[in-house]
C-alpha atoms as a PDB file:
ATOM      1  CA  UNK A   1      -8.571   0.588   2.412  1.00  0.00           C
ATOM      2  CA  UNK A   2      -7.104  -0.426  -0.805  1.00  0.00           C
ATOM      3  CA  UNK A   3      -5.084  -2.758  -2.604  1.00  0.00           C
ATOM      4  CA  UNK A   4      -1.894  -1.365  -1.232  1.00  0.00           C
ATOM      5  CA  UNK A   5      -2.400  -3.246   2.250  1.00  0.00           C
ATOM      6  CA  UNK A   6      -2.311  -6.658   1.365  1.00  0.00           C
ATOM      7  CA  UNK A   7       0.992  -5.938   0.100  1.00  0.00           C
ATOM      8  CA  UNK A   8       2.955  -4.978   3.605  1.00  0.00           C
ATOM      9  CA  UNK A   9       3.066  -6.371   6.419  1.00  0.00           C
ATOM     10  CA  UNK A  10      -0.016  -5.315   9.118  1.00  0.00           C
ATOM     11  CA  UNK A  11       2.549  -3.292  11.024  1.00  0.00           C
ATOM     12  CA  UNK A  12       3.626  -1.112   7.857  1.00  0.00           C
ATOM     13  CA  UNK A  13       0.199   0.094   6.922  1.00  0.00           C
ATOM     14  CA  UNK A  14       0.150   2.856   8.993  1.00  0.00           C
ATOM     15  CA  UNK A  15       3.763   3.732   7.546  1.00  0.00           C
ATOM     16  CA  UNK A  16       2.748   3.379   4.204  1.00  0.00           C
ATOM     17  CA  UNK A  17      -0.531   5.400   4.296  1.00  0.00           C
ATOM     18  CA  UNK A  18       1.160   8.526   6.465  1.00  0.00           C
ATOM     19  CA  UNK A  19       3.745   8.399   3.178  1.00  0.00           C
ATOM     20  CA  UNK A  20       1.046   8.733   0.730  1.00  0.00           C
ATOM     21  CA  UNK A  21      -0.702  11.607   2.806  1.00  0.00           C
ATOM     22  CA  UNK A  22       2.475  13.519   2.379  1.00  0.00           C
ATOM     23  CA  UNK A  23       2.404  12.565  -0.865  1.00  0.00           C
ATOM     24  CA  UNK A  24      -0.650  13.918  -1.722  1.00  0.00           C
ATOM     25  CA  UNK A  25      -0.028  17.432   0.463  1.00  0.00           C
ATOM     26  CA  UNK A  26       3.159  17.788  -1.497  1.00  0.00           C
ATOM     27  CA  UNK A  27       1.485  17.160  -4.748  1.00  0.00           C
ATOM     28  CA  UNK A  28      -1.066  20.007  -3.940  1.00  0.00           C
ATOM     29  CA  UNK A  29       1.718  22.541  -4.226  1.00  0.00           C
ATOM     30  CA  UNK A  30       2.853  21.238  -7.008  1.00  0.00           C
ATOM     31  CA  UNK A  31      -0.618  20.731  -8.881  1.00  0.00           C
ATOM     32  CA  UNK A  32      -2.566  22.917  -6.727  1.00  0.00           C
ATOM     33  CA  UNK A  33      -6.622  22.449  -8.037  1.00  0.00           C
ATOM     34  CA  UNK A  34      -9.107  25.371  -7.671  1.00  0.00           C
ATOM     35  CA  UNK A  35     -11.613  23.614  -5.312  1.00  0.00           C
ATOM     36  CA  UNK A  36     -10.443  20.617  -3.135  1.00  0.00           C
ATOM     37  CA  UNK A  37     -12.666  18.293  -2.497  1.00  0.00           C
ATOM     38  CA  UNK A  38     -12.590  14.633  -0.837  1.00  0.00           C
ATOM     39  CA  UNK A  39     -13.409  13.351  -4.381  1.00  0.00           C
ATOM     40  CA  UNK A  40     -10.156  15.081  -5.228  1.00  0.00           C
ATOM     41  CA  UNK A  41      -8.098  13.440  -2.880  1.00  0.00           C
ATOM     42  CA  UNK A  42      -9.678  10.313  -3.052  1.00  0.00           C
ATOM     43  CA  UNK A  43      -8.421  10.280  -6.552  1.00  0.00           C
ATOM     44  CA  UNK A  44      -4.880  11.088  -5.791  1.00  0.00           C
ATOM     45  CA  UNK A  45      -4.810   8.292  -3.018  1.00  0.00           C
ATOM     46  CA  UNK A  46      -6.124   5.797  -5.287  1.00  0.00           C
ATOM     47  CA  UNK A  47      -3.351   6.946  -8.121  1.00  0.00           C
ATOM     48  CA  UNK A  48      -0.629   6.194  -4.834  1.00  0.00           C
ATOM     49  CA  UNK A  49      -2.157   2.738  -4.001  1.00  0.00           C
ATOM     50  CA  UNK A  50      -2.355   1.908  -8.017  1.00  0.00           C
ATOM     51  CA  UNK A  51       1.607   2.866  -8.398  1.00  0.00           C
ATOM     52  CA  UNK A  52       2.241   1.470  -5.020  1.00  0.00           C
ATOM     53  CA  UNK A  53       0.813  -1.644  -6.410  1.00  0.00           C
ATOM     54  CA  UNK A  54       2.707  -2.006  -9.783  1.00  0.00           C
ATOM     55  CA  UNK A  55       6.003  -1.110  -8.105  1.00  0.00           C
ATOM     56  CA  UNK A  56       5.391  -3.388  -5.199  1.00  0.00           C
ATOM     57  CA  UNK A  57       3.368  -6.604  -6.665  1.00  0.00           C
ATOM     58  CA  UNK A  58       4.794  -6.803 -10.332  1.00  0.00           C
ATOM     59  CA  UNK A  59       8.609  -5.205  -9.670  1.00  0.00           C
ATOM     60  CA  UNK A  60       8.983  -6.405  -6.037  1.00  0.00           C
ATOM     61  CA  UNK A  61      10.499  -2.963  -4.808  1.00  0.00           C
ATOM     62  CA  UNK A  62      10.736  -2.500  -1.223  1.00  0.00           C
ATOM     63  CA  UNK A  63       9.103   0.450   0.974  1.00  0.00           C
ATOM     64  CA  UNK A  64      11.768   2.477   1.362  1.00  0.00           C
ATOM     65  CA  UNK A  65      12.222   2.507  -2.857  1.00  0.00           C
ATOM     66  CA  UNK A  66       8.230   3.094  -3.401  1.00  0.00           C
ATOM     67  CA  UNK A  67       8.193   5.514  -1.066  1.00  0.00           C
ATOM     68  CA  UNK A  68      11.004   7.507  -2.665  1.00  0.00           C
ATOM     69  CA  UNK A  69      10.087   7.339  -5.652  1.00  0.00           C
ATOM     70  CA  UNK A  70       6.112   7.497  -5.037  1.00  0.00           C
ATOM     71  CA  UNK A  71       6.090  11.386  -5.097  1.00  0.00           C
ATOM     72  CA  UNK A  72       7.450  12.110  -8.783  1.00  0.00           C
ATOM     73  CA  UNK A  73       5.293   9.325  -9.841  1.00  0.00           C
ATOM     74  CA  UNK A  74       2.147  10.775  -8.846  1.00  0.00           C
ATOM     75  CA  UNK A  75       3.736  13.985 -10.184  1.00  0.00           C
ATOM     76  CA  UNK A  76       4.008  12.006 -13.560  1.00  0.00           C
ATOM     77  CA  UNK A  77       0.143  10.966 -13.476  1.00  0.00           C
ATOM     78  CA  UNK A  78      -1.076  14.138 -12.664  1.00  0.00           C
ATOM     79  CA  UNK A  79       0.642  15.750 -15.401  1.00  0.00           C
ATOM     80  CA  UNK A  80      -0.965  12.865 -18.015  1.00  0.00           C
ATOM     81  CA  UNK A  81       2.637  11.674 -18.218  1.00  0.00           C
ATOM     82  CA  UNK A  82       3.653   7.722 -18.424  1.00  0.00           C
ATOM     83  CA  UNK A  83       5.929   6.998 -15.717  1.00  0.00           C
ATOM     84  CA  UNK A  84       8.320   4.151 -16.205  1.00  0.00           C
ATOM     85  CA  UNK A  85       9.652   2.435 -13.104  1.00  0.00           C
ATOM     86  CA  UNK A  86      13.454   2.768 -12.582  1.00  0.00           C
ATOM     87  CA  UNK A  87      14.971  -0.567 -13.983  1.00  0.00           C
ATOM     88  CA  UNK A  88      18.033  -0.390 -12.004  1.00  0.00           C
ATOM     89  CA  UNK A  89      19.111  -3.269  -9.708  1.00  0.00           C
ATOM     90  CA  UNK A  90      21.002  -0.791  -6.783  1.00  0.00           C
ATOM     91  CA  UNK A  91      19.336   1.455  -5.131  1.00  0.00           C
ATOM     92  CA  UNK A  92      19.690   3.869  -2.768  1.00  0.00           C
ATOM     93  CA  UNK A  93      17.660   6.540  -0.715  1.00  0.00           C
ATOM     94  CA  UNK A  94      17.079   9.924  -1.985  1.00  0.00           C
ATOM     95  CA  UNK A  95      19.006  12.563   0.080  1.00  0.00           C
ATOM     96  CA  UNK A  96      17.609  13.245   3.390  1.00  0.00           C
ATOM     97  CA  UNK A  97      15.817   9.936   2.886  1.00  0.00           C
END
């Protein structure tokens, strides 16, 4: 399923994965493509579970903060952009969050 669930706990996977289909719906508005296909979003899941990764195994952010920021870092790699993790110590939710 991918890297991204050895890193919660069994009862957060479903959680998790939910988060990055809305992540991927939203970021088909956003960066519509012509023709989607499965190989399509296939991609864009595996671009959530790498950035889930990096923010979760080498930062140690919690859900709630990957999750928030998760959709304007896919943004950020579908636009070819380098997306830098937010280096502050307090955080809190994103409106409506």
């Amino acid at each position: 399923m991918g890297a991204f669930t050895k890193l919660v706990e069994q009862n957060q996977v479903g959680r998790v994965t939910i988060a990055f289909e809305r992540c991927i719906a939203a970021s088909l508005e956003v960066h519509p493509v012509r023709h989607l296909t499965q190989a399509e979003i296939k991609r864009r899941f595996e671009m959530c579970s790498k950035i889930f990764e990096v923010l979760r195994r080498d930062l140690g952010w919690s859900l709630d903060r990957i999750l928030d920021k998760l959709p304007s870092y896919l943004g950020c790699e579908l636009d070819g952009v380098d997306w830098k993790p937010d280096a502050r110590t307090l955080w809190t939710p994103a409106s409506g969050s």
